[in-house]
PDB file of N, CA and C in Angstrom:
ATOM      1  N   UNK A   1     135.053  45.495  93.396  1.00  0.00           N
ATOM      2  CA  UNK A   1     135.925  46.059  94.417  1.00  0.00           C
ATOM      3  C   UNK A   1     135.500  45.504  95.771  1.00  0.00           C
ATOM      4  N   UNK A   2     136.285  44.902  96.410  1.00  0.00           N
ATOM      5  CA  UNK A   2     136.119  44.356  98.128  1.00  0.00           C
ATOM      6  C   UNK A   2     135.856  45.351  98.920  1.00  0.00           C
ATOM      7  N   UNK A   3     135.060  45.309  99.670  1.00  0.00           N
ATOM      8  CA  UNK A   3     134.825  46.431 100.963  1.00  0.00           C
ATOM      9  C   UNK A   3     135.634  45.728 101.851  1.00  0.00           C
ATOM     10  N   UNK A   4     136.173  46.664 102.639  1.00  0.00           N
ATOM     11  CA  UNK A   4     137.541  46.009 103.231  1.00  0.00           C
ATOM     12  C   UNK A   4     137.715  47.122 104.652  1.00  0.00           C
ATOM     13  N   UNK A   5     136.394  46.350 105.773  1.00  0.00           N
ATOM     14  CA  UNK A   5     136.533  47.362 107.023  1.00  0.00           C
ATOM     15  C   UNK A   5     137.469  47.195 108.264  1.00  0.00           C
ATOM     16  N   UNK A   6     138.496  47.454 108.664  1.00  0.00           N
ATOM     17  CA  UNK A   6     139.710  47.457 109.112  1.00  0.00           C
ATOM     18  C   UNK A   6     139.100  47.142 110.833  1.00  0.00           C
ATOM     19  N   UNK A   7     137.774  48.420 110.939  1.00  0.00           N
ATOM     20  CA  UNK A   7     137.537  48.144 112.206  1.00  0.00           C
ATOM     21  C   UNK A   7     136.555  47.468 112.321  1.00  0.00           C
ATOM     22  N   UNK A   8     135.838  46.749 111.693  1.00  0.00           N
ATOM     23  CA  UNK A   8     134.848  45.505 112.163  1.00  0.00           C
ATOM     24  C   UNK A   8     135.668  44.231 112.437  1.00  0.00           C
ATOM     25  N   UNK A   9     136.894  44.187 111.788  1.00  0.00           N
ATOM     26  CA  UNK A   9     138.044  42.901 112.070  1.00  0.00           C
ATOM     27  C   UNK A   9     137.522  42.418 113.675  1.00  0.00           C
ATOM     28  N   UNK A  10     136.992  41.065 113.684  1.00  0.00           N
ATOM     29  CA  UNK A  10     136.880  40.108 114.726  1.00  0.00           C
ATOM     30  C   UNK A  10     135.588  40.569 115.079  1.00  0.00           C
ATOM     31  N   UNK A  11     134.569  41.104 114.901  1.00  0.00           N
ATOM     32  CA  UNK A  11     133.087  41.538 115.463  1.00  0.00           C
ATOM     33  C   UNK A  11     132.083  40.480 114.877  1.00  0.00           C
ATOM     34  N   UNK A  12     131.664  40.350 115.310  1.00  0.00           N
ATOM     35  CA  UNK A  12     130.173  39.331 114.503  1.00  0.00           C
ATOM     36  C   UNK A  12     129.205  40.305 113.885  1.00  0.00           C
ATOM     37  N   UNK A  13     129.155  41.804 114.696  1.00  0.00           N
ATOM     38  CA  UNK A  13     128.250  42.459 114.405  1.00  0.00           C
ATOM     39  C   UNK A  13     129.153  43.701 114.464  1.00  0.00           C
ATOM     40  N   UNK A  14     129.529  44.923 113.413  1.00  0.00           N
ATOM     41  CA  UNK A  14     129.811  45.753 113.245  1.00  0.00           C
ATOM     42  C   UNK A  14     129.022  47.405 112.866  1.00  0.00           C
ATOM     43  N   UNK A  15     128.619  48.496 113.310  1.00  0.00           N
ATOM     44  CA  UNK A  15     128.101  49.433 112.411  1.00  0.00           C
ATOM     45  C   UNK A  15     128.533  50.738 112.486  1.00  0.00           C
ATOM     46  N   UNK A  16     128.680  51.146 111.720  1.00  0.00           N
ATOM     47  CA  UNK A  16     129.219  52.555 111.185  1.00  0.00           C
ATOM     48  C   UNK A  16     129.408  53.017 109.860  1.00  0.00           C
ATOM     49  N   UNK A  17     130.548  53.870 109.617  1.00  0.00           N
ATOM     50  CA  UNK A  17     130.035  54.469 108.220  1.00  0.00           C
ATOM     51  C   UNK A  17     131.716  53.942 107.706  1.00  0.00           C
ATOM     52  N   UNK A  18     131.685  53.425 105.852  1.00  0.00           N
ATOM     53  CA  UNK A  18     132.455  53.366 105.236  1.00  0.00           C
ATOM     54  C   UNK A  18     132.517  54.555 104.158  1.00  0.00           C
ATOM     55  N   UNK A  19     133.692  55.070 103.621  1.00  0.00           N
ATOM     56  CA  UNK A  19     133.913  55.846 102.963  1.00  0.00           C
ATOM     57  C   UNK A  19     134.563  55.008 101.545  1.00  0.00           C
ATOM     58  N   UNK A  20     133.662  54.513 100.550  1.00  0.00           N
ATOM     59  CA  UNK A  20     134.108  54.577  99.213  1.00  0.00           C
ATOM     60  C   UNK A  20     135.134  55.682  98.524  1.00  0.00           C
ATOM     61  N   UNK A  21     134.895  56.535  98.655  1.00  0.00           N
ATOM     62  CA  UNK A  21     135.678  57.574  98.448  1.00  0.00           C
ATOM     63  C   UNK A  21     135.839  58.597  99.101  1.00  0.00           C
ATOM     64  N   UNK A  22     136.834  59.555  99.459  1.00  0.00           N
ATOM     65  CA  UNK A  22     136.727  60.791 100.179  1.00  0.00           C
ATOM     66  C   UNK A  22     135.775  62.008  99.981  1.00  0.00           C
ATOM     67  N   UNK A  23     135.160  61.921 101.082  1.00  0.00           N
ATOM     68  CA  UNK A  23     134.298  62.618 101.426  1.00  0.00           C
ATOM     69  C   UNK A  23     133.058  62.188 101.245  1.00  0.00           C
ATOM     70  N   UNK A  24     132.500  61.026 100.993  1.00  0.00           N
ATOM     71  CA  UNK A  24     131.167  60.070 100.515  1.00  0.00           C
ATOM     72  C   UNK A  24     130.971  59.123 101.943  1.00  0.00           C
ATOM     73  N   UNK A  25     131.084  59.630 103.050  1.00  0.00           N
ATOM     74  CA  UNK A  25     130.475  58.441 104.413  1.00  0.00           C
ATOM     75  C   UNK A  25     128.931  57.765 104.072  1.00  0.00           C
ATOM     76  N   UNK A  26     129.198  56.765 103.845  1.00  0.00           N
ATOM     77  CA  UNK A  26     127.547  55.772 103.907  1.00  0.00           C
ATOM     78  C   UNK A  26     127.939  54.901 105.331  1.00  0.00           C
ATOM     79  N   UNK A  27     126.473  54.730 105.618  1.00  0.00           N
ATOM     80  CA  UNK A  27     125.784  53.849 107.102  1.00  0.00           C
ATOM     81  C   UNK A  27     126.272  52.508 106.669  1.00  0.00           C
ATOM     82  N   UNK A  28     126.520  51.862 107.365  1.00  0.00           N
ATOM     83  CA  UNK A  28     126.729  50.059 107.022  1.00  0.00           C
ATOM     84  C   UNK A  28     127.003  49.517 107.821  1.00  0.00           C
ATOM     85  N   UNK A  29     126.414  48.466 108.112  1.00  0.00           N
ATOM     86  CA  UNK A  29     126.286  47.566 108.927  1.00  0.00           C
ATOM     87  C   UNK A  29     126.754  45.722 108.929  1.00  0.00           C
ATOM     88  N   UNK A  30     127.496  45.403 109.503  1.00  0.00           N
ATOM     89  CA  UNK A  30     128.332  44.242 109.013  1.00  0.00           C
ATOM     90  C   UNK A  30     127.678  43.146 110.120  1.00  0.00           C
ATOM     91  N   UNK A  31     127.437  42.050 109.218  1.00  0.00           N
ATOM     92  CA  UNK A  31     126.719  40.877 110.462  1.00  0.00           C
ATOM     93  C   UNK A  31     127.650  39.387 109.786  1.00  0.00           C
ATOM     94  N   UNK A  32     128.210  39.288 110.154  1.00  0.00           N
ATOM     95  CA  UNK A  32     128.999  37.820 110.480  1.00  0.00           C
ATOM     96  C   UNK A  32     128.374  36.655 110.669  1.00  0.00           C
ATOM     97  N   UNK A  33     127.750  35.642 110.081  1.00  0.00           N
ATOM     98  CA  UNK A  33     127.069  34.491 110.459  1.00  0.00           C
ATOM     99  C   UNK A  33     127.690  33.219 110.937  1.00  0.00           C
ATOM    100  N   UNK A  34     127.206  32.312 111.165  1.00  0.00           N
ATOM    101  CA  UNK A  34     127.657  31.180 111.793  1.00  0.00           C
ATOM    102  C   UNK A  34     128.840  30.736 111.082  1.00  0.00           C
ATOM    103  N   UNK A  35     128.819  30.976 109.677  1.00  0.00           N
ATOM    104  CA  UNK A  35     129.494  29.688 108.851  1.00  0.00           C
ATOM    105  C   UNK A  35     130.279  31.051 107.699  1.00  0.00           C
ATOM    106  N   UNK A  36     131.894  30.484 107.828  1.00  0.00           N
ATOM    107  CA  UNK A  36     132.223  31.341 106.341  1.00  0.00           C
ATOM    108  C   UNK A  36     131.492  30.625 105.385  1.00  0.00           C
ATOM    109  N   UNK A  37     132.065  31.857 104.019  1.00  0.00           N
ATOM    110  CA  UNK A  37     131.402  31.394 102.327  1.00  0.00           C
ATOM    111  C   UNK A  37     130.987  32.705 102.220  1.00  0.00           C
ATOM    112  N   UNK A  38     129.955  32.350 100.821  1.00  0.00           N
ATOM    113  CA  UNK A  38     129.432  33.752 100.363  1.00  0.00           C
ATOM    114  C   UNK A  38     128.911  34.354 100.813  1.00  0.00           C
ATOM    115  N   UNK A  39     129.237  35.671 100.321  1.00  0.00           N
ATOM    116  CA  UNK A  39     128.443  37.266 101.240  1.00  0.00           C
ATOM    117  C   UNK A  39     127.655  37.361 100.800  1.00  0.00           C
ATOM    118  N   UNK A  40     126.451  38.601 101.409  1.00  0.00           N
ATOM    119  CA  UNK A  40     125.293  39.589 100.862  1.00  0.00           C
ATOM    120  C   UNK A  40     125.940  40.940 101.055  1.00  0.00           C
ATOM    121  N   UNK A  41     126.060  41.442  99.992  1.00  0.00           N
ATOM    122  CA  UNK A  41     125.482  42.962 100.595  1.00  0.00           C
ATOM    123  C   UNK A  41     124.274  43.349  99.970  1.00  0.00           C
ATOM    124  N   UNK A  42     123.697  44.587 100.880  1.00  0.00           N
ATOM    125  CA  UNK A  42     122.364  44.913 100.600  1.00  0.00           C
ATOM    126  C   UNK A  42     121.966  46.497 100.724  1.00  0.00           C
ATOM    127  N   UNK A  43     121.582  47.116  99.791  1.00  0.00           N
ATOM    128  CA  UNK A  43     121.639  48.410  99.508  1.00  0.00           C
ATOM    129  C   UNK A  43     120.516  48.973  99.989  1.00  0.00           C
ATOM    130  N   UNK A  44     120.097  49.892 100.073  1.00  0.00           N
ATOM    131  CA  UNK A  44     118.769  50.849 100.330  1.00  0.00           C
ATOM    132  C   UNK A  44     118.927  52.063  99.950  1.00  0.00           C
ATOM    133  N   UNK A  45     117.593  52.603  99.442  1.00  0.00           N
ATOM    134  CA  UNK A  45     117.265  54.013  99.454  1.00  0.00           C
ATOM    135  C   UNK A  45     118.224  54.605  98.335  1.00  0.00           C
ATOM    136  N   UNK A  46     118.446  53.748  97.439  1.00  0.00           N
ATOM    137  CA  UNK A  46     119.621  54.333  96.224  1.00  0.00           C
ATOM    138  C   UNK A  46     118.423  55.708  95.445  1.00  0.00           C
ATOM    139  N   UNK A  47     117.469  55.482  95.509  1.00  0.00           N
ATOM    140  CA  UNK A  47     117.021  56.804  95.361  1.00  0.00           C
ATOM    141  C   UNK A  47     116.279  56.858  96.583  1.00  0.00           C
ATOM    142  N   UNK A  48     116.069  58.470  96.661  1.00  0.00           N
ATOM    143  CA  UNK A  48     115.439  58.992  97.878  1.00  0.00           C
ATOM    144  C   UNK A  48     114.246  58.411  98.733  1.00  0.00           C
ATOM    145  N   UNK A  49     113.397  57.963  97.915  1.00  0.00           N
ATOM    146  CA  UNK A  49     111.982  58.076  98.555  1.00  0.00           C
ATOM    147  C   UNK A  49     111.727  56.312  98.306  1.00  0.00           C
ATOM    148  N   UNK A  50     112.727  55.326  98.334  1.00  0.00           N
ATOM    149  CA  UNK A  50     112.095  54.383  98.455  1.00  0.00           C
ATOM    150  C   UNK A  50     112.166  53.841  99.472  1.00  0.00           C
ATOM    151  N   UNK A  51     111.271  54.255 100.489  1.00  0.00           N
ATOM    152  CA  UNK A  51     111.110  53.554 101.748  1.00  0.00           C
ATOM    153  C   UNK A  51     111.301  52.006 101.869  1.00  0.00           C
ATOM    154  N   UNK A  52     110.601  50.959 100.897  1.00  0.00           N
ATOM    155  CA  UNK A  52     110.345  50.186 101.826  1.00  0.00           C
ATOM    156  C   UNK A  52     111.668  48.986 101.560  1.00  0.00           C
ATOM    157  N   UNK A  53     112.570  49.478 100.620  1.00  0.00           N
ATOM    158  CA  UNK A  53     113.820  48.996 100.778  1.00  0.00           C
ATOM    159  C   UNK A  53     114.752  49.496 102.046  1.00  0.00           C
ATOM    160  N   UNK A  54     114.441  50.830 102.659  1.00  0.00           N
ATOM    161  CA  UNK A  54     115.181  51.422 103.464  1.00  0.00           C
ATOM    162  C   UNK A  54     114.971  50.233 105.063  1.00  0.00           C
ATOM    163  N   UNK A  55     113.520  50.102 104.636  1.00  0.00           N
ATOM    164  CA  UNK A  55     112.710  49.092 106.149  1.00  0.00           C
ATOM    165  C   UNK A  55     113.330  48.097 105.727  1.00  0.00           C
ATOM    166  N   UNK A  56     113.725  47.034 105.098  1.00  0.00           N
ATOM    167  CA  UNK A  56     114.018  45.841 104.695  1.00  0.00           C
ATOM    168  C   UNK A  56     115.487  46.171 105.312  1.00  0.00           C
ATOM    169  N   UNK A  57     116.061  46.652 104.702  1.00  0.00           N
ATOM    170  CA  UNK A  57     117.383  46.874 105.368  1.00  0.00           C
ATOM    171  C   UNK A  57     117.449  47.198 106.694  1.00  0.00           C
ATOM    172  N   UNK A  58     116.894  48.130 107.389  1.00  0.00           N
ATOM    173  CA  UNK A  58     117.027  48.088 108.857  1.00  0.00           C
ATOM    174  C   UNK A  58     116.708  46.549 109.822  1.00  0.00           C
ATOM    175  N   UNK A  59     115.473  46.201 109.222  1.00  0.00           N
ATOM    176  CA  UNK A  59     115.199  45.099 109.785  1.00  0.00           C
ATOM    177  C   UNK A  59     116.381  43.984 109.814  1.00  0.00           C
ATOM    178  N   UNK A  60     116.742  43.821 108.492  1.00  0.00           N
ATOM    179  CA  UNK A  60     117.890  42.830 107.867  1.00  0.00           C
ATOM    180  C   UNK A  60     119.089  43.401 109.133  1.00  0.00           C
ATOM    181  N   UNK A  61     119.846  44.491 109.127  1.00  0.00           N
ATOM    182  CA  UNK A  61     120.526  44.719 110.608  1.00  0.00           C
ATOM    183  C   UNK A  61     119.985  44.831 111.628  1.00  0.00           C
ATOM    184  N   UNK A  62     119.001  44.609 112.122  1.00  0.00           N
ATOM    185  CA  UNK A  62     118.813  44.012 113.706  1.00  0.00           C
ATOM    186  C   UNK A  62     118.633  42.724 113.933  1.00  0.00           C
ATOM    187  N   UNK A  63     118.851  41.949 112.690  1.00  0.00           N
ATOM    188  CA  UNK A  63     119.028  40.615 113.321  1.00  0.00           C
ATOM    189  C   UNK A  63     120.135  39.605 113.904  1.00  0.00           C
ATOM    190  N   UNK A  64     120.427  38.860 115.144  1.00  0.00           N
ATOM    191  CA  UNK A  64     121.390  38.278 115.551  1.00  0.00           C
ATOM    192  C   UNK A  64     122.102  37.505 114.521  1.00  0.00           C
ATOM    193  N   UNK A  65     123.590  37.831 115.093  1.00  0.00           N
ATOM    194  CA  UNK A  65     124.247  37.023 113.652  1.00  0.00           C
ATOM    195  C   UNK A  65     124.414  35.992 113.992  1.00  0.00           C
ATOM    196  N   UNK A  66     123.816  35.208 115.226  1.00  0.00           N
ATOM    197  CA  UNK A  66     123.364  33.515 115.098  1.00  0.00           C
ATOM    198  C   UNK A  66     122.375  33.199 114.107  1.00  0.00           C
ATOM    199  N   UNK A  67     121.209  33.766 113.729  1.00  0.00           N
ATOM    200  CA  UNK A  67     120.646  34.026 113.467  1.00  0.00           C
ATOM    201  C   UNK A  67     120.632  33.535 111.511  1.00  0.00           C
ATOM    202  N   UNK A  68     121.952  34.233 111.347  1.00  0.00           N
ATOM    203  CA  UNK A  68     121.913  34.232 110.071  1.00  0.00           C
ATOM    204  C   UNK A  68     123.342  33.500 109.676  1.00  0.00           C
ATOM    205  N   UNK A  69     123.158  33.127 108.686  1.00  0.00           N
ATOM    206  CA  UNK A  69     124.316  31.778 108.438  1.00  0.00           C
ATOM    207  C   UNK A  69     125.749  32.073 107.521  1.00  0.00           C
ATOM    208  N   UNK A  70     125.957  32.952 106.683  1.00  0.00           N
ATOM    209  CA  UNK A  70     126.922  33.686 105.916  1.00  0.00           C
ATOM    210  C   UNK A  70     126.788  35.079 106.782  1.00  0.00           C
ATOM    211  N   UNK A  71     127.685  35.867 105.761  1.00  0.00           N
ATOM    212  CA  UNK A  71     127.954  37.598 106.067  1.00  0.00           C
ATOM    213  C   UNK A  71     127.208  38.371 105.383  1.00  0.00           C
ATOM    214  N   UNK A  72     126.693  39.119 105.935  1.00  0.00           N
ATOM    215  CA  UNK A  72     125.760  39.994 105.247  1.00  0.00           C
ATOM    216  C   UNK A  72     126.098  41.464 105.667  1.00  0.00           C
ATOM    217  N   UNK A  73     126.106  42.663 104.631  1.00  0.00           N
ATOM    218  CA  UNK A  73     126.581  43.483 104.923  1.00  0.00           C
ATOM    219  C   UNK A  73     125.317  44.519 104.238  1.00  0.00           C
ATOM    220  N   UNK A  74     125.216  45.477 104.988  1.00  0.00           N
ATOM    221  CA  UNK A  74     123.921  46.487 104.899  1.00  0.00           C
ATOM    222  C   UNK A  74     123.936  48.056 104.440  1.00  0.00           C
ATOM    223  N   UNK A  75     123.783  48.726 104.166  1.00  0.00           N
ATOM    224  CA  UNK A  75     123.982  50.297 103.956  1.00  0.00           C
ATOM    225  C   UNK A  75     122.832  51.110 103.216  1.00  0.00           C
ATOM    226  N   UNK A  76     122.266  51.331 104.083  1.00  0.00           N
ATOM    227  CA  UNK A  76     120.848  52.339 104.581  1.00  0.00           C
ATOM    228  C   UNK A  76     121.173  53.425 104.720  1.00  0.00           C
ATOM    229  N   UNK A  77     120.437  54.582 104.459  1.00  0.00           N
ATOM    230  CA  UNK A  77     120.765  54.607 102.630  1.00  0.00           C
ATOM    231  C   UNK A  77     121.806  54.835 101.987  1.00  0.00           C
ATOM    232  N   UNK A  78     121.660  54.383 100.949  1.00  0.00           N
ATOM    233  CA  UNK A  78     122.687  54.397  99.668  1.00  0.00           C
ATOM    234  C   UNK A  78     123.276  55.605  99.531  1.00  0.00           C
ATOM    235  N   UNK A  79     122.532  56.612  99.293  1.00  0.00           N
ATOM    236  CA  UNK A  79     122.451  57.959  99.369  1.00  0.00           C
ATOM    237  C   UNK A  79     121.783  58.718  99.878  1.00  0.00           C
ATOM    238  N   UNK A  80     122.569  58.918 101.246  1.00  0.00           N
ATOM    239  CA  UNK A  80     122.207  59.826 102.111  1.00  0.00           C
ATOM    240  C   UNK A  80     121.173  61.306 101.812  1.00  0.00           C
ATOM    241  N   UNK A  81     122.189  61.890 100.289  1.00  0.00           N
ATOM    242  CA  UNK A  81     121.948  62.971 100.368  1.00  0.00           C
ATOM    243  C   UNK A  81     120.419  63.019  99.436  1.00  0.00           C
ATOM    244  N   UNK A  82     119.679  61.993  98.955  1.00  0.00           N
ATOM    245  CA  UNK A  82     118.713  61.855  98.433  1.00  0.00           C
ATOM    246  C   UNK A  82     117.905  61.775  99.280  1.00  0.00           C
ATOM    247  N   UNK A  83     118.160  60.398 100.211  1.00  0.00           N
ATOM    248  CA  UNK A  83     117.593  60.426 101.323  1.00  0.00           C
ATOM    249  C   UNK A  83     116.983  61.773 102.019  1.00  0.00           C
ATOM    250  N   UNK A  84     117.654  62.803 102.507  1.00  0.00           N
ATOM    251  CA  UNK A  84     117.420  63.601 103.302  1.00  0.00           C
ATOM    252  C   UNK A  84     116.814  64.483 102.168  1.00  0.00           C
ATOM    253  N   UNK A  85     116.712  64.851 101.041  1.00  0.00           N
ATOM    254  CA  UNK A  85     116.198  65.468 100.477  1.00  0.00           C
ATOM    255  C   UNK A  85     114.751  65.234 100.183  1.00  0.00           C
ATOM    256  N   UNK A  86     114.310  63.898 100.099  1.00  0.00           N
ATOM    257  CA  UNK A  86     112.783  63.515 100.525  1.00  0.00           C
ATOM    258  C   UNK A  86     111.867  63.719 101.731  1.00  0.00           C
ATOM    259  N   UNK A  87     112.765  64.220 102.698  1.00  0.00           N
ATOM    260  CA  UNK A  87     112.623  64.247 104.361  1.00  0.00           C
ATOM    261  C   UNK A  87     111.287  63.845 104.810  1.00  0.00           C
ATOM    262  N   UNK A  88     110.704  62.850 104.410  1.00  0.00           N
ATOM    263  CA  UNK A  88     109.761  62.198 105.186  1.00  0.00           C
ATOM    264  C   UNK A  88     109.652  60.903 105.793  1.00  0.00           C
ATOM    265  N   UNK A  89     110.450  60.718 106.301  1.00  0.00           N
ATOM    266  CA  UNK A  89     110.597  59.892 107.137  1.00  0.00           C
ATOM    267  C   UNK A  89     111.347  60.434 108.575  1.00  0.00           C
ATOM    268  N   UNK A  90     111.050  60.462 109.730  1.00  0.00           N
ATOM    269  CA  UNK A  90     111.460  60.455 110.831  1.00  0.00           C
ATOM    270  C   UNK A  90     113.261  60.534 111.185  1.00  0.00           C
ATOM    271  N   UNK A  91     113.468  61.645 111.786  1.00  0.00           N
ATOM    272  CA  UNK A  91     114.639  61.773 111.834  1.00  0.00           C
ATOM    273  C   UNK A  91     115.711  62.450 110.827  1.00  0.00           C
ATOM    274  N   UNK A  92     114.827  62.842 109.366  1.00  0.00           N
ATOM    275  CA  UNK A  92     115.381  63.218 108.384  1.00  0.00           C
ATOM    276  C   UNK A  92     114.477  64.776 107.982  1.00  0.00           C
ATOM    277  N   UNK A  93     115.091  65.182 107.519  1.00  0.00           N
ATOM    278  CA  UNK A  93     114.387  66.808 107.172  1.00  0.00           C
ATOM    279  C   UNK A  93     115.478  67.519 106.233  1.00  0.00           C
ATOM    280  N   UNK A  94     114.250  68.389 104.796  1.00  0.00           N
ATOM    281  CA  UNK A  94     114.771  68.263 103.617  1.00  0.00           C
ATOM    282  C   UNK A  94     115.440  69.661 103.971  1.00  0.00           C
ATOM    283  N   UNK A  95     116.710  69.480 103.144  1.00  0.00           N
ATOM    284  CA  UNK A  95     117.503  70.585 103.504  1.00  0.00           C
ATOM    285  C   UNK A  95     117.686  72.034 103.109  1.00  0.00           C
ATOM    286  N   UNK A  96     117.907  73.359 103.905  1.00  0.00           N
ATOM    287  CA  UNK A  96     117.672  74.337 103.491  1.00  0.00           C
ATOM    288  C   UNK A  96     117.966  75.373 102.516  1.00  0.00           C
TER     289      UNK A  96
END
């Protein structure tokens, strides 16, 4: 299935949340490189507590999309609601 974001149209660098389905918002981040061709996308945190895919991915979106040569597309975390249920990491806290 194509991810198909209406409002990143013409951005090099896009971020916000896509909805796969109603009511499912995930983080994602769209980076445009120099050159069309093949994409990346790149997942994180598909279960809760794996940090150091979550870091790989953040890092992977702060980089300039001169920088990087195809499209690469990001979404930290996968699942939010796992995510926050591990709540150790900064900014996240397990829910009540």
């Amino acid at each position: 299935m194509p991810l198909h974001v209406p409002a990143s149209t013409g951005q090099r660098r896009w971020t916000g949340t896509v909805e796969p389905e109603p009511g499912l918002a995930l983080p994602c981040t769209i980076i445009r490189g120099r050159l069309p061709g093949p994409k990346l996308l790149v997942t994180a945190g598909v279960h809760g507590a794996e940090y150091s895919s979550i870091e790989a991915a953040r890092r992977l979106t702060a980089l300039s999309p001169d920088s990087i040569t195809r499209t690469s597309t990001g979404s930290s975390p996968a699942t939010p609601r796992a995510r926050r249920a591990s709540g150790s990491l900064p900014g996240w806290s397990k829910p009540r």
